[in-house]
PDB file of N, CA and C in Angstrom:
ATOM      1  N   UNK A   1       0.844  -1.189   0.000  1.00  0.00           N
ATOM      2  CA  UNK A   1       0.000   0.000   0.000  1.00  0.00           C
ATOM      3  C   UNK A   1       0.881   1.242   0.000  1.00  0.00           C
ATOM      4  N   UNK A   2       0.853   2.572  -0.927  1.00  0.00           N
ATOM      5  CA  UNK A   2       1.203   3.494  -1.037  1.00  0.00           C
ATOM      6  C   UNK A   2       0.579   4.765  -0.258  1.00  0.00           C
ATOM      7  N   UNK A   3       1.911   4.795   0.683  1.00  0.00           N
ATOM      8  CA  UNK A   3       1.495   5.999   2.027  1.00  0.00           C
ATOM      9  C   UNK A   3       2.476   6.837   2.496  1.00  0.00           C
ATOM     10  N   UNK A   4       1.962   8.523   2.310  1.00  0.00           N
ATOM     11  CA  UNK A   4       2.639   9.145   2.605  1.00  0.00           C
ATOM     12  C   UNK A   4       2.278  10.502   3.910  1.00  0.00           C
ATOM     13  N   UNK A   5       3.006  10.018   4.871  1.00  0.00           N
ATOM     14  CA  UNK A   5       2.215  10.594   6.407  1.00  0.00           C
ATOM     15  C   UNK A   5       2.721  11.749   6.705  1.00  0.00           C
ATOM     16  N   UNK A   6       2.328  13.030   6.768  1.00  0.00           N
ATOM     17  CA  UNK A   6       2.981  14.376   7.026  1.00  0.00           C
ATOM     18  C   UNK A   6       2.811  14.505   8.384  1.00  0.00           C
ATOM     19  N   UNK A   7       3.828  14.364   9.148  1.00  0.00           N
ATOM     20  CA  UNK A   7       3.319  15.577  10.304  1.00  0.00           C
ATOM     21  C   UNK A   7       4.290  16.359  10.924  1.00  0.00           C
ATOM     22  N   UNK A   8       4.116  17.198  12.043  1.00  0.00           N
ATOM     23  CA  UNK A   8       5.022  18.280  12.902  1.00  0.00           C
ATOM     24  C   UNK A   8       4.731  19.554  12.279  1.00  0.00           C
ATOM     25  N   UNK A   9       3.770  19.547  12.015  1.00  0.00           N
ATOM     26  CA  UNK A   9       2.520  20.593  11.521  1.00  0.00           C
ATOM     27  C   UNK A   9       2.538  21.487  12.947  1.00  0.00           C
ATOM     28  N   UNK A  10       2.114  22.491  13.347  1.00  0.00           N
ATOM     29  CA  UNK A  10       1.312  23.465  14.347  1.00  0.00           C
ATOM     30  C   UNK A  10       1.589  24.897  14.199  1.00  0.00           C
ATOM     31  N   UNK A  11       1.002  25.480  15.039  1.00  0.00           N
ATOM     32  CA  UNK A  11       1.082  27.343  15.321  1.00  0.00           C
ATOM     33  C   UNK A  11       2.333  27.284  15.967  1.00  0.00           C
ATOM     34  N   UNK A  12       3.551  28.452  14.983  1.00  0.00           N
ATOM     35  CA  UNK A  12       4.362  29.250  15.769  1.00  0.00           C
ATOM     36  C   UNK A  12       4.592  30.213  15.809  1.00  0.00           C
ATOM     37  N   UNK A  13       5.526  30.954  16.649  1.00  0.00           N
ATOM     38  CA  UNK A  13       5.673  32.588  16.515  1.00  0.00           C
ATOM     39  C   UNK A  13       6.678  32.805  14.910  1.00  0.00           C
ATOM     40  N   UNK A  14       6.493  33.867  14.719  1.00  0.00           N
ATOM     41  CA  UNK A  14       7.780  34.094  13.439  1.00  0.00           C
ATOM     42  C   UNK A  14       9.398  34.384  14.105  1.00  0.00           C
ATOM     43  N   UNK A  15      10.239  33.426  13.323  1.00  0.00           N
ATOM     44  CA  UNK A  15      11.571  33.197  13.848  1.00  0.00           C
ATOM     45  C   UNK A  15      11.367  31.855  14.504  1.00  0.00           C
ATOM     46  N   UNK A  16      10.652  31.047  15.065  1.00  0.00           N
ATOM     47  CA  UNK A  16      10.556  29.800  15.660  1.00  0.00           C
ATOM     48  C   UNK A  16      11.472  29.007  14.374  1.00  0.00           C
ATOM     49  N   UNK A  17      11.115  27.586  14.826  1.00  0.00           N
ATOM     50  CA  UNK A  17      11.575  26.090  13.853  1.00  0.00           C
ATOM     51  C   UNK A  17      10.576  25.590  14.215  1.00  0.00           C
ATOM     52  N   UNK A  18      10.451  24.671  13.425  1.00  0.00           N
ATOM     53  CA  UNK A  18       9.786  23.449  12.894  1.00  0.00           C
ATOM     54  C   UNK A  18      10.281  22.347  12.284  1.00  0.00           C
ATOM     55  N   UNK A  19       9.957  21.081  12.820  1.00  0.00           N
ATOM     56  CA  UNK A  19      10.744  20.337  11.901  1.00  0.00           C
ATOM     57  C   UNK A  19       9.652  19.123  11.379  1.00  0.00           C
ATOM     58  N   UNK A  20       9.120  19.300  10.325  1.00  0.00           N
ATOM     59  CA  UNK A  20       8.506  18.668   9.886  1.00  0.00           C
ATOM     60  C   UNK A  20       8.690  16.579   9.026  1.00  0.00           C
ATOM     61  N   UNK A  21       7.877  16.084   9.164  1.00  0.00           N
ATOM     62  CA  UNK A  21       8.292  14.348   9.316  1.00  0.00           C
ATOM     63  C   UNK A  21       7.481  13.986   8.053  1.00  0.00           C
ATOM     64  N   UNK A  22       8.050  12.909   7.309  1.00  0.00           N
ATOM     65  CA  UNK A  22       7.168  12.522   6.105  1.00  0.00           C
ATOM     66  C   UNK A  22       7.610  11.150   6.109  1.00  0.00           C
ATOM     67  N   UNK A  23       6.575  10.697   6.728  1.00  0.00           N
ATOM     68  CA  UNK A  23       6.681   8.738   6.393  1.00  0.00           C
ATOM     69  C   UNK A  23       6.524   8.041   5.403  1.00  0.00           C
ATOM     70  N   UNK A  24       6.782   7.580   4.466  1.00  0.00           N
ATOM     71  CA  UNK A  24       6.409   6.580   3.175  1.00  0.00           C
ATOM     72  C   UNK A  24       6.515   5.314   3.290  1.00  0.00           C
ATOM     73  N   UNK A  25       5.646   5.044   2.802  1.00  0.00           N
ATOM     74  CA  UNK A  25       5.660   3.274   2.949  1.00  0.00           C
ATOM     75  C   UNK A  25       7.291   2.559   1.874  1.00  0.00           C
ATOM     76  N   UNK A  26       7.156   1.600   2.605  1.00  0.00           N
ATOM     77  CA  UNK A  26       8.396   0.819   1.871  1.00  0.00           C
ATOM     78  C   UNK A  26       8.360   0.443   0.429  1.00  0.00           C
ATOM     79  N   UNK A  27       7.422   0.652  -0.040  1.00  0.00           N
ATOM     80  CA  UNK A  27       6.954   0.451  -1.737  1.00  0.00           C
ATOM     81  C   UNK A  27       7.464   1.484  -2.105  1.00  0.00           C
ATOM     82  N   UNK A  28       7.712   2.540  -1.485  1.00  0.00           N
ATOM     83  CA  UNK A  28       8.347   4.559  -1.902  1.00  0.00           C
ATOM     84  C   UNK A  28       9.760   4.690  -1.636  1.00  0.00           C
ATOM     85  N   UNK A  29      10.332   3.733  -1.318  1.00  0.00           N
ATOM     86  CA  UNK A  29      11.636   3.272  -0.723  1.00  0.00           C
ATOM     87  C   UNK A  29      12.955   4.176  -2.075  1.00  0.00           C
ATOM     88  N   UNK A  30      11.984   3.687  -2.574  1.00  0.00           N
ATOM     89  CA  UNK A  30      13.410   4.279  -4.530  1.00  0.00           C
ATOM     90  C   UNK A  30      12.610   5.593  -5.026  1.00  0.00           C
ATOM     91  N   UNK A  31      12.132   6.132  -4.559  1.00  0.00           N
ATOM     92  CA  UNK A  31      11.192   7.214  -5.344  1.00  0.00           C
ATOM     93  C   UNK A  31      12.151   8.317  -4.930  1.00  0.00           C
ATOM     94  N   UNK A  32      12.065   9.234  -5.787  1.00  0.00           N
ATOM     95  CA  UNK A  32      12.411  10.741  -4.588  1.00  0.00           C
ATOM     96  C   UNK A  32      10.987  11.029  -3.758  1.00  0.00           C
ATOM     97  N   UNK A  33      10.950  11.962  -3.192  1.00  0.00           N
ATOM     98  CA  UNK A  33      10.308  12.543  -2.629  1.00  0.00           C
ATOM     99  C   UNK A  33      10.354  14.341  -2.119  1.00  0.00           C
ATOM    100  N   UNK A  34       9.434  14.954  -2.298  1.00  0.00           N
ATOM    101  CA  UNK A  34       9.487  16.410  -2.039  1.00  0.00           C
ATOM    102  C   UNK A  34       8.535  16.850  -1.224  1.00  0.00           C
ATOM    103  N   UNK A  35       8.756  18.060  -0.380  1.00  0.00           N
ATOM    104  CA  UNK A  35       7.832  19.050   0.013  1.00  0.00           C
ATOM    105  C   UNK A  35       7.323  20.175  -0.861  1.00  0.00           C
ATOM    106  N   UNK A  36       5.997  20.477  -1.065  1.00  0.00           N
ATOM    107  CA  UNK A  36       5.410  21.396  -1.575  1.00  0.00           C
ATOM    108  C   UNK A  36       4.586  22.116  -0.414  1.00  0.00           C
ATOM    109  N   UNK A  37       4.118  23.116  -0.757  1.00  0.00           N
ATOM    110  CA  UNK A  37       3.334  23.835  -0.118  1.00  0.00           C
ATOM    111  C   UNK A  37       2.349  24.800  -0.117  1.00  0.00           C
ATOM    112  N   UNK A  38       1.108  24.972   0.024  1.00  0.00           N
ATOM    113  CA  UNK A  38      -0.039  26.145  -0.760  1.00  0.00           C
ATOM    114  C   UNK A  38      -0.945  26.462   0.443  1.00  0.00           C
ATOM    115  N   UNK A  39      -0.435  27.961  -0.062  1.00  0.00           N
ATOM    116  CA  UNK A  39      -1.204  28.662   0.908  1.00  0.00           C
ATOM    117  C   UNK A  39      -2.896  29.440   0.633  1.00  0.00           C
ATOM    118  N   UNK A  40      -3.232  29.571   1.240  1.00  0.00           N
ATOM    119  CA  UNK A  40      -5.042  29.602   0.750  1.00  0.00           C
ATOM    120  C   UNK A  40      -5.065  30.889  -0.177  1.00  0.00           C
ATOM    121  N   UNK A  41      -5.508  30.092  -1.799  1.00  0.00           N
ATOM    122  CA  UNK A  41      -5.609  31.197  -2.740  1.00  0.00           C
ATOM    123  C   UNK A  41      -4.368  31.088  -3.582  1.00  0.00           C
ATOM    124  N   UNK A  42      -3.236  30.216  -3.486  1.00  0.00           N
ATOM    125  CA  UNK A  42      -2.598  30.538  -3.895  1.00  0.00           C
ATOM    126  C   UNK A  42      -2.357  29.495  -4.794  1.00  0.00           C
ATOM    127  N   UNK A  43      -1.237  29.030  -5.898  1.00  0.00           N
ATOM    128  CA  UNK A  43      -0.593  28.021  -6.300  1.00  0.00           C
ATOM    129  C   UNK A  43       0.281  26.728  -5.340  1.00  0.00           C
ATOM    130  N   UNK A  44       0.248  25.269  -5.330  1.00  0.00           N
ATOM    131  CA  UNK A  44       1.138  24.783  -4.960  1.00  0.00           C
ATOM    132  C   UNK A  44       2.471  24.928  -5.445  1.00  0.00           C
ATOM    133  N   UNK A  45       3.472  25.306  -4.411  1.00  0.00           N
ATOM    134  CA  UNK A  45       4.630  25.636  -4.606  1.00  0.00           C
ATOM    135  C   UNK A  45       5.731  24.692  -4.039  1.00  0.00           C
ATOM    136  N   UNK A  46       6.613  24.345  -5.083  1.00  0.00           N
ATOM    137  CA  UNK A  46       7.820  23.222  -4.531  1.00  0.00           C
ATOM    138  C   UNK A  46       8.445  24.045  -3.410  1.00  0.00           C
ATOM    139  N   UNK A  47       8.896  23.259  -2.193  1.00  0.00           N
ATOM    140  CA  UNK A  47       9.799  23.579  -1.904  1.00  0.00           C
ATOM    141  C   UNK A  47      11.323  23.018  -2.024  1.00  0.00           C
ATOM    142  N   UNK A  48      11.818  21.263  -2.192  1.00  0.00           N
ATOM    143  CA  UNK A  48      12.710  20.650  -2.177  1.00  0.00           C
ATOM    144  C   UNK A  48      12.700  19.607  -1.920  1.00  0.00           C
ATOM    145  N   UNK A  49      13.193  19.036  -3.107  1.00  0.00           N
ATOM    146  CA  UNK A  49      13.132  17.393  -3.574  1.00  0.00           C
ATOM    147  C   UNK A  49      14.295  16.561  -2.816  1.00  0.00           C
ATOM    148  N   UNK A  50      14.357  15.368  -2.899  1.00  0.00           N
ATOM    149  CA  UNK A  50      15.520  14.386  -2.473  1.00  0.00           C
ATOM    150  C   UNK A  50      15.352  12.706  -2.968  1.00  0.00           C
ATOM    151  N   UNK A  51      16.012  12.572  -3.263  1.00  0.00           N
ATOM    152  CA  UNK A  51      16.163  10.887  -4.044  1.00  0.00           C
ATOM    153  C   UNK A  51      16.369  10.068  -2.610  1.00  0.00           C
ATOM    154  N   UNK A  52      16.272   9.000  -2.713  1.00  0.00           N
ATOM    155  CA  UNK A  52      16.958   7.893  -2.137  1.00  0.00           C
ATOM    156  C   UNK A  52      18.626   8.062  -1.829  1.00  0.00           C
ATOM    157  N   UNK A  53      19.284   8.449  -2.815  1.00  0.00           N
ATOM    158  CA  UNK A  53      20.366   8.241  -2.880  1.00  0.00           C
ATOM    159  C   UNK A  53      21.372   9.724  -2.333  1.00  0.00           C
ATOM    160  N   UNK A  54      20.037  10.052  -1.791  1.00  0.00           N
ATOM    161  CA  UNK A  54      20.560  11.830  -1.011  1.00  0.00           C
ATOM    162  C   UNK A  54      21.035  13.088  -2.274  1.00  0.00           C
ATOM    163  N   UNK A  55      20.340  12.693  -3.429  1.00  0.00           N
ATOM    164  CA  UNK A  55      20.673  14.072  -4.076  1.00  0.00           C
ATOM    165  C   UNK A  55      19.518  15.187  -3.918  1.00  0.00           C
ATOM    166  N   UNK A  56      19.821  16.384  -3.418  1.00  0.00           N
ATOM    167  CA  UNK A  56      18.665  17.333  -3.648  1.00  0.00           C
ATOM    168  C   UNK A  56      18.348  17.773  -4.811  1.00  0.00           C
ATOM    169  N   UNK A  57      17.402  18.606  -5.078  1.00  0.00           N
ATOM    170  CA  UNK A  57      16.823  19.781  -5.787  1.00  0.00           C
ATOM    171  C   UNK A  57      16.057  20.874  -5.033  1.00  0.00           C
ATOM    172  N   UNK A  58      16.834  22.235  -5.162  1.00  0.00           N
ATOM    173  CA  UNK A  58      16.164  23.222  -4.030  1.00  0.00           C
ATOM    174  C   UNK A  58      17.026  23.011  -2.871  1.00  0.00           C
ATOM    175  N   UNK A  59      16.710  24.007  -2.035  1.00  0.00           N
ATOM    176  CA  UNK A  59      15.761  24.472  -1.841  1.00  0.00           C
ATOM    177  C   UNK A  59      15.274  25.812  -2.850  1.00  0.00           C
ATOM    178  N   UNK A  60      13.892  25.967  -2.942  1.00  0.00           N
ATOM    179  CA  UNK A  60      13.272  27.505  -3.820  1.00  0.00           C
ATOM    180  C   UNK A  60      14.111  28.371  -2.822  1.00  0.00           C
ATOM    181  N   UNK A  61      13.949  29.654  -3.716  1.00  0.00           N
ATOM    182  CA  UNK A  61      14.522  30.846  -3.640  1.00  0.00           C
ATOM    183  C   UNK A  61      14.085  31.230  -2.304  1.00  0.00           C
ATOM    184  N   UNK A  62      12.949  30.960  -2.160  1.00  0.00           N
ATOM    185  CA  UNK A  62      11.846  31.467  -0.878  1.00  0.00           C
ATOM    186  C   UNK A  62      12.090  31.138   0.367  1.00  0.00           C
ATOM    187  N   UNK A  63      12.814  29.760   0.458  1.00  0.00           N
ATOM    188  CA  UNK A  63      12.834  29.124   1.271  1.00  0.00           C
ATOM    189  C   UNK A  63      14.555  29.231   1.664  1.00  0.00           C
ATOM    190  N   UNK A  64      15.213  29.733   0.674  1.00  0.00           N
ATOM    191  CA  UNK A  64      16.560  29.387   0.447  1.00  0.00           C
ATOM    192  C   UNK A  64      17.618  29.568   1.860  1.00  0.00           C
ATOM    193  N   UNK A  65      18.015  29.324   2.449  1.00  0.00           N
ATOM    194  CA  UNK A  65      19.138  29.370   3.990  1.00  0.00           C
ATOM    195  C   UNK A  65      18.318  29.125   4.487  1.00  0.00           C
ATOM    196  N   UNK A  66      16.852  28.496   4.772  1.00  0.00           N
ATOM    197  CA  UNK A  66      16.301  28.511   5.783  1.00  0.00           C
ATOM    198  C   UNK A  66      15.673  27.554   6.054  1.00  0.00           C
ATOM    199  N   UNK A  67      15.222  26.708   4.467  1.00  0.00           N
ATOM    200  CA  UNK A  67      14.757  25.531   4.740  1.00  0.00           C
ATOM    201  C   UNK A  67      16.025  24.344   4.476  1.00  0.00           C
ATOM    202  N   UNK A  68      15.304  22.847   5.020  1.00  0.00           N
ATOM    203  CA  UNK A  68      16.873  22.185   4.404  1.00  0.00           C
ATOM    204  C   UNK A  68      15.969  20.713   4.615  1.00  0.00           C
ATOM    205  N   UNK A  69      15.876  20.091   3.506  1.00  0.00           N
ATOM    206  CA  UNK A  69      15.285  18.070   3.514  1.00  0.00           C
ATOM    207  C   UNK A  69      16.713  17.485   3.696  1.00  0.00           C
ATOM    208  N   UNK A  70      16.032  16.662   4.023  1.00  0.00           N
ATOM    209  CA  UNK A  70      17.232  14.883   4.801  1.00  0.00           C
ATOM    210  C   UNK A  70      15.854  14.317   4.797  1.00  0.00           C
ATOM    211  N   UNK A  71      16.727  12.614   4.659  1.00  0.00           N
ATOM    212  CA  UNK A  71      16.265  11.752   4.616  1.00  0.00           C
ATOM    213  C   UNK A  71      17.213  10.822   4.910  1.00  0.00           C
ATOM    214  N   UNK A  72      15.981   9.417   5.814  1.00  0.00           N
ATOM    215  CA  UNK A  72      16.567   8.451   6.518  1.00  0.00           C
ATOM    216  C   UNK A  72      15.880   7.206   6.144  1.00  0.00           C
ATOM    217  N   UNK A  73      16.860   6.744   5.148  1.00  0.00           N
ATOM    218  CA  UNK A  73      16.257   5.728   4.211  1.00  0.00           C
ATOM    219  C   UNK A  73      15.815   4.173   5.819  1.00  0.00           C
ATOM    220  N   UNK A  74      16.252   4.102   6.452  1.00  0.00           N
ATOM    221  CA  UNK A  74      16.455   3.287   7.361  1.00  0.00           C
ATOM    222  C   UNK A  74      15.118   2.890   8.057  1.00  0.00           C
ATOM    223  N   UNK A  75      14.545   4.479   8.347  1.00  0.00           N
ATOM    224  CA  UNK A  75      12.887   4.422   8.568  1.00  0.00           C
ATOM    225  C   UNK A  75      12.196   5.208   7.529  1.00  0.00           C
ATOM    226  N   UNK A  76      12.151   5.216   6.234  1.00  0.00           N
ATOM    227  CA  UNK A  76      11.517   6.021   5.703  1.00  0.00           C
ATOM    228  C   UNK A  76      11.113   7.412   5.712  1.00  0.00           C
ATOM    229  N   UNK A  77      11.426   7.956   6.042  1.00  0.00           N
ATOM    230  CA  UNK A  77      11.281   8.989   6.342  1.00  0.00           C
ATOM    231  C   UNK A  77      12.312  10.245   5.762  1.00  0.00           C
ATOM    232  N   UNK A  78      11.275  11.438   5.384  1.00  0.00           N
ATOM    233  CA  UNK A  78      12.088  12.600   4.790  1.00  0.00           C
ATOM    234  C   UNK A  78      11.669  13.533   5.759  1.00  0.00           C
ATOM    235  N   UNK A  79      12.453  14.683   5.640  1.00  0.00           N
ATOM    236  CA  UNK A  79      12.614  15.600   6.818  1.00  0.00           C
ATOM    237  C   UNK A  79      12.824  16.697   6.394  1.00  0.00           C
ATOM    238  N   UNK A  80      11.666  18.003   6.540  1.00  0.00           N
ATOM    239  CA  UNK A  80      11.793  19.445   6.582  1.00  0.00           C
ATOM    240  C   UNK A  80      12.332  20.509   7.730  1.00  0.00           C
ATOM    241  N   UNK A  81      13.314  20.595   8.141  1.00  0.00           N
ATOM    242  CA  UNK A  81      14.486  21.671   8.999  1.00  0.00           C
ATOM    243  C   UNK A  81      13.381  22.925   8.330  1.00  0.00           C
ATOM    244  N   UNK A  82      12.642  23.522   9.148  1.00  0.00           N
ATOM    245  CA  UNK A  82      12.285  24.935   8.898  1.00  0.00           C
ATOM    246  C   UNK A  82      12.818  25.954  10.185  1.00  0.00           C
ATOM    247  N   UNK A  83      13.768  26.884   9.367  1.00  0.00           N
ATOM    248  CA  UNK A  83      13.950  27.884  10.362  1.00  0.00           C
ATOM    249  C   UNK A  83      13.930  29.305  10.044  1.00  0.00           C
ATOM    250  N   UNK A  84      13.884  29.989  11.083  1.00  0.00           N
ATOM    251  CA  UNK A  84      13.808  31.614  10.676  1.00  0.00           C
ATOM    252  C   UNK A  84      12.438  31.363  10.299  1.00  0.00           C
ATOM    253  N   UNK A  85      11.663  30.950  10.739  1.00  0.00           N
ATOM    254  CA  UNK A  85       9.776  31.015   9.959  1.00  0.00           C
ATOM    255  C   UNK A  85       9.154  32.554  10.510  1.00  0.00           C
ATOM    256  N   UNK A  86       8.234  32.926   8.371  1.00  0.00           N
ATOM    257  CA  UNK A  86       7.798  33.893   8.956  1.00  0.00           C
ATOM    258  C   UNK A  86       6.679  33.646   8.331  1.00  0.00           C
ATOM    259  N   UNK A  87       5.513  34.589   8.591  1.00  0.00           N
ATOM    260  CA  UNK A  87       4.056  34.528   8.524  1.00  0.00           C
ATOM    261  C   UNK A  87       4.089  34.179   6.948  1.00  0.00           C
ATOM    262  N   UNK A  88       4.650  34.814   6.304  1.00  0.00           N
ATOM    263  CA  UNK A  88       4.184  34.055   5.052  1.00  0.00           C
ATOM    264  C   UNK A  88       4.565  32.448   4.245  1.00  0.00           C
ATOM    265  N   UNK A  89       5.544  31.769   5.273  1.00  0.00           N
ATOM    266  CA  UNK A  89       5.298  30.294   5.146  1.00  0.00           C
ATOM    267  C   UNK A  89       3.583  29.741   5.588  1.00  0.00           C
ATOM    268  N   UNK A  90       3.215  30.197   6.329  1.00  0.00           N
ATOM    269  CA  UNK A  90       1.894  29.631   6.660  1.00  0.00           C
ATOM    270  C   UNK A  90       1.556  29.050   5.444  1.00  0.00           C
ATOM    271  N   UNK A  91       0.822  27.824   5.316  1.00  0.00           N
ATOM    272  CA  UNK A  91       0.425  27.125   4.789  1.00  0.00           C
ATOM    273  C   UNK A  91       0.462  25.314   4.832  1.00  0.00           C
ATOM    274  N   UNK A  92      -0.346  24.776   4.068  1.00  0.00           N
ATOM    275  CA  UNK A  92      -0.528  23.628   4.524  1.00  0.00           C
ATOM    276  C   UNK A  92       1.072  22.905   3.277  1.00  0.00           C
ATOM    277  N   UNK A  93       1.699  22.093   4.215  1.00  0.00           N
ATOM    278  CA  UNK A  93       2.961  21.556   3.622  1.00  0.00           C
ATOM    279  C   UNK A  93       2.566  20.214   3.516  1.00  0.00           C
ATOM    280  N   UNK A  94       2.965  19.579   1.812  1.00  0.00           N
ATOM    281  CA  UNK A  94       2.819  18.519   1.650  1.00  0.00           C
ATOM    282  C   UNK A  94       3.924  17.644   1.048  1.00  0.00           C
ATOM    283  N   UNK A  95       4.207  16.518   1.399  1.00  0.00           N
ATOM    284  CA  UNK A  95       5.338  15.346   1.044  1.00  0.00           C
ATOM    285  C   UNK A  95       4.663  14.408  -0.659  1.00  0.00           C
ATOM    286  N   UNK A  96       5.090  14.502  -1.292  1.00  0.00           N
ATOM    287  CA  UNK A  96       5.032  13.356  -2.252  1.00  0.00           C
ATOM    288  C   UNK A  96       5.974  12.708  -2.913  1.00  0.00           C
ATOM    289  N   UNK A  97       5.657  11.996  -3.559  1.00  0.00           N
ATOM    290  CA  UNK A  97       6.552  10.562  -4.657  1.00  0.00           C
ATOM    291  C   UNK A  97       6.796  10.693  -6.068  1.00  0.00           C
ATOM    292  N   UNK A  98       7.596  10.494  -6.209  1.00  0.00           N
ATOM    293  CA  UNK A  98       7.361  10.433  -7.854  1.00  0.00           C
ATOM    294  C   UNK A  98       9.586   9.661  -8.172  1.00  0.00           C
ATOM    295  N   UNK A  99       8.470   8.999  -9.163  1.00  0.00           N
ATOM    296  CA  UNK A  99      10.056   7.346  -9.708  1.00  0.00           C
ATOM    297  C   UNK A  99      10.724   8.160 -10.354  1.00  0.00           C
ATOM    298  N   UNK A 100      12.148   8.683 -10.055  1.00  0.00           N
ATOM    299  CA  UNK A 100      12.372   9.493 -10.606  1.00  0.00           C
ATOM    300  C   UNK A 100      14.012   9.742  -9.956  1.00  0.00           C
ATOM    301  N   UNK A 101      14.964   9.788 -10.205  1.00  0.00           N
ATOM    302  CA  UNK A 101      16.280   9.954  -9.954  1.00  0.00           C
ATOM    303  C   UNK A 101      16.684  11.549 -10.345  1.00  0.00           C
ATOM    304  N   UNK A 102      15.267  12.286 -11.139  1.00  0.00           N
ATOM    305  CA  UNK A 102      15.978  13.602 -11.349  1.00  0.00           C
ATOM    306  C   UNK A 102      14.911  14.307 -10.392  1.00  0.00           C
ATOM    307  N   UNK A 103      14.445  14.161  -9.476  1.00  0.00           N
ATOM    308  CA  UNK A 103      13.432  15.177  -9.212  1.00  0.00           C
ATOM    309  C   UNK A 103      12.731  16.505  -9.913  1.00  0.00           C
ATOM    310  N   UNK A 104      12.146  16.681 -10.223  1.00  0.00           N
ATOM    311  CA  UNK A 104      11.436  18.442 -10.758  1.00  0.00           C
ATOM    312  C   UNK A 104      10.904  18.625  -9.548  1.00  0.00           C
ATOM    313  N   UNK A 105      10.319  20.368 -10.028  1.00  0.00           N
ATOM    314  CA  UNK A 105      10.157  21.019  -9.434  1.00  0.00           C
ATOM    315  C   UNK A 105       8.164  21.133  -9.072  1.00  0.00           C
ATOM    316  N   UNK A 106       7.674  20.456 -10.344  1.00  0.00           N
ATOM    317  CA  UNK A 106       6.160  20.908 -11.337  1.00  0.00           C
ATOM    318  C   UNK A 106       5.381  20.007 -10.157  1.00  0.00           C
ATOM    319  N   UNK A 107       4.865  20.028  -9.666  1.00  0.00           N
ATOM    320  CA  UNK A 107       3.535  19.289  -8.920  1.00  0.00           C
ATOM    321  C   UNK A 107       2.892  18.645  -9.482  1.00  0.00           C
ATOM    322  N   UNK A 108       2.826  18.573 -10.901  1.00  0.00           N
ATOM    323  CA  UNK A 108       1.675  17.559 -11.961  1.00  0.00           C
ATOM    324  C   UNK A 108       3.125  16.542 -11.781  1.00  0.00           C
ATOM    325  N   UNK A 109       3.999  16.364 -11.717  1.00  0.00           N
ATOM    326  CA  UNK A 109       5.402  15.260 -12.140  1.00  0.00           C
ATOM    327  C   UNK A 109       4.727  14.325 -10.961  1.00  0.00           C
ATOM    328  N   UNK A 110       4.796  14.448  -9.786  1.00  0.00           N
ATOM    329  CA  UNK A 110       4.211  13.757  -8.469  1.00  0.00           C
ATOM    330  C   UNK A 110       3.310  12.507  -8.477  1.00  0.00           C
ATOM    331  N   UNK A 111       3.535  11.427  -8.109  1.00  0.00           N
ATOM    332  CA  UNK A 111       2.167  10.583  -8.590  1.00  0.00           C
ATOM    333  C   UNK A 111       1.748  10.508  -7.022  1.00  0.00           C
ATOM    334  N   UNK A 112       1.993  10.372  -6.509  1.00  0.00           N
ATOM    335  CA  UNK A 112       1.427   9.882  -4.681  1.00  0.00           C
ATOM    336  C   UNK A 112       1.667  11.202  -3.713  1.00  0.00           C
ATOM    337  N   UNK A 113       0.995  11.509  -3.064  1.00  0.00           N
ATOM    338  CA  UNK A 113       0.508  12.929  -2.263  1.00  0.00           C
ATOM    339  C   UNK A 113       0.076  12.552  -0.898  1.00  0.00           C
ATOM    340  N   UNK A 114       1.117  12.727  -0.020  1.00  0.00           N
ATOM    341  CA  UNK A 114      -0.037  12.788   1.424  1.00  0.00           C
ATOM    342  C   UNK A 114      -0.802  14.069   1.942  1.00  0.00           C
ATOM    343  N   UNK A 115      -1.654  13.737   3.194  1.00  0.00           N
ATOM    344  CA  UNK A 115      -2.529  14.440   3.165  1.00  0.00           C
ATOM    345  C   UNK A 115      -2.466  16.030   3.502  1.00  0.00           C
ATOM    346  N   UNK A 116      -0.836  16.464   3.660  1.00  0.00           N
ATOM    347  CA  UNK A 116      -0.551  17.425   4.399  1.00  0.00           C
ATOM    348  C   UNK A 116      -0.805  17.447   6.033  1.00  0.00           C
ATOM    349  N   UNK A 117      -0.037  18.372   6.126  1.00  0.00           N
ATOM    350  CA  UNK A 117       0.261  19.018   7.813  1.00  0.00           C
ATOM    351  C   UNK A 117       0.261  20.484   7.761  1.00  0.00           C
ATOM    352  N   UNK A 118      -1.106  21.422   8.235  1.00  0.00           N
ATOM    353  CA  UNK A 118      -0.691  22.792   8.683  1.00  0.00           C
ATOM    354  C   UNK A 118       0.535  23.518   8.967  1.00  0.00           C
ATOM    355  N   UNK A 119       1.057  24.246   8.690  1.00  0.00           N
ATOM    356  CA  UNK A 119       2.003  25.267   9.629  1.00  0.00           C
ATOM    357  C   UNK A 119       1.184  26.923   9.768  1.00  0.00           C
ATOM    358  N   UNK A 120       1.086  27.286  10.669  1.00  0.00           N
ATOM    359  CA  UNK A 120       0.628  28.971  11.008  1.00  0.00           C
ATOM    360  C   UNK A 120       2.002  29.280  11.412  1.00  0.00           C
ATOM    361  N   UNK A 121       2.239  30.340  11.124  1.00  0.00           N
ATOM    362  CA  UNK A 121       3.368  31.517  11.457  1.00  0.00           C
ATOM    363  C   UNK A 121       2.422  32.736  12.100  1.00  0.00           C
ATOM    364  N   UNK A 122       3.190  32.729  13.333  1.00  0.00           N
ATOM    365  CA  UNK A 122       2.166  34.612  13.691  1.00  0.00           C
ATOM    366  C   UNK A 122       3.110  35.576  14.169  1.00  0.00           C
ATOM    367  N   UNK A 123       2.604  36.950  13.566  1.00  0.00           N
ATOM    368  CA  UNK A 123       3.588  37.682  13.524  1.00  0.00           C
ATOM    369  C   UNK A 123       3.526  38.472  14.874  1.00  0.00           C
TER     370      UNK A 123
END
């Protein structure tokens, strides 16, 4: 079964961290995987991809010194380092899959999507 579990989602002040968790089932084991993120009204926006084999893509411009993915092939799991957060990260952050050794950036590339995890930033 293909599963991808977001969490470490909640309300923080701006300048806090967050470190957000993305579980995949062992069938997602060779996929890359990325965080995206959309905020209400807006476009889903990549933030930064990672293979299996630890190559990135990204972080976006937006995010750039501040965000940072890892991954721990051992438990599945990929990992969003958010720091310096400010009100306009708010939005709901999501992990997906896609077979793929080059990662993109495009949200249609993605085949498997979990359900997201909130973040609020308050200023």
């Amino acid at each position: 079964q293909v599963q991808l579990i977001e969490s470490g989602g909640g309300l923080v002040q701006a300048g806090d961290s967050l470190r957000l968790s993305c579980r995949y089932s062992g069938t997602l084991s060779m996929y890359s995987i990325a965080w995206f993120r959309q905020a209400p009204g807006k476009e889903r926006e990549f933030i930064a991809a990672i293979t299996w084999s630890d190559i990135k893509t990204g972080p976006s411009d937006s995010v750039k010194d501040r965000f940072t993915i890892s991954r721990d092939n051992a438990k599945n799991m990929v990992y969003l380092q958010m720091n310096s957060l400010k009100p306009e990260d708010t939005a709901v952050y999501y992990c997906a899959a896609d077979q793929t050794v080059y990662p993109g950036t495009e949200f249609p590339l993605y085949e498997y999507w979990g359900q997201g995890t909130q973040v609020t930033v308050s200023s």
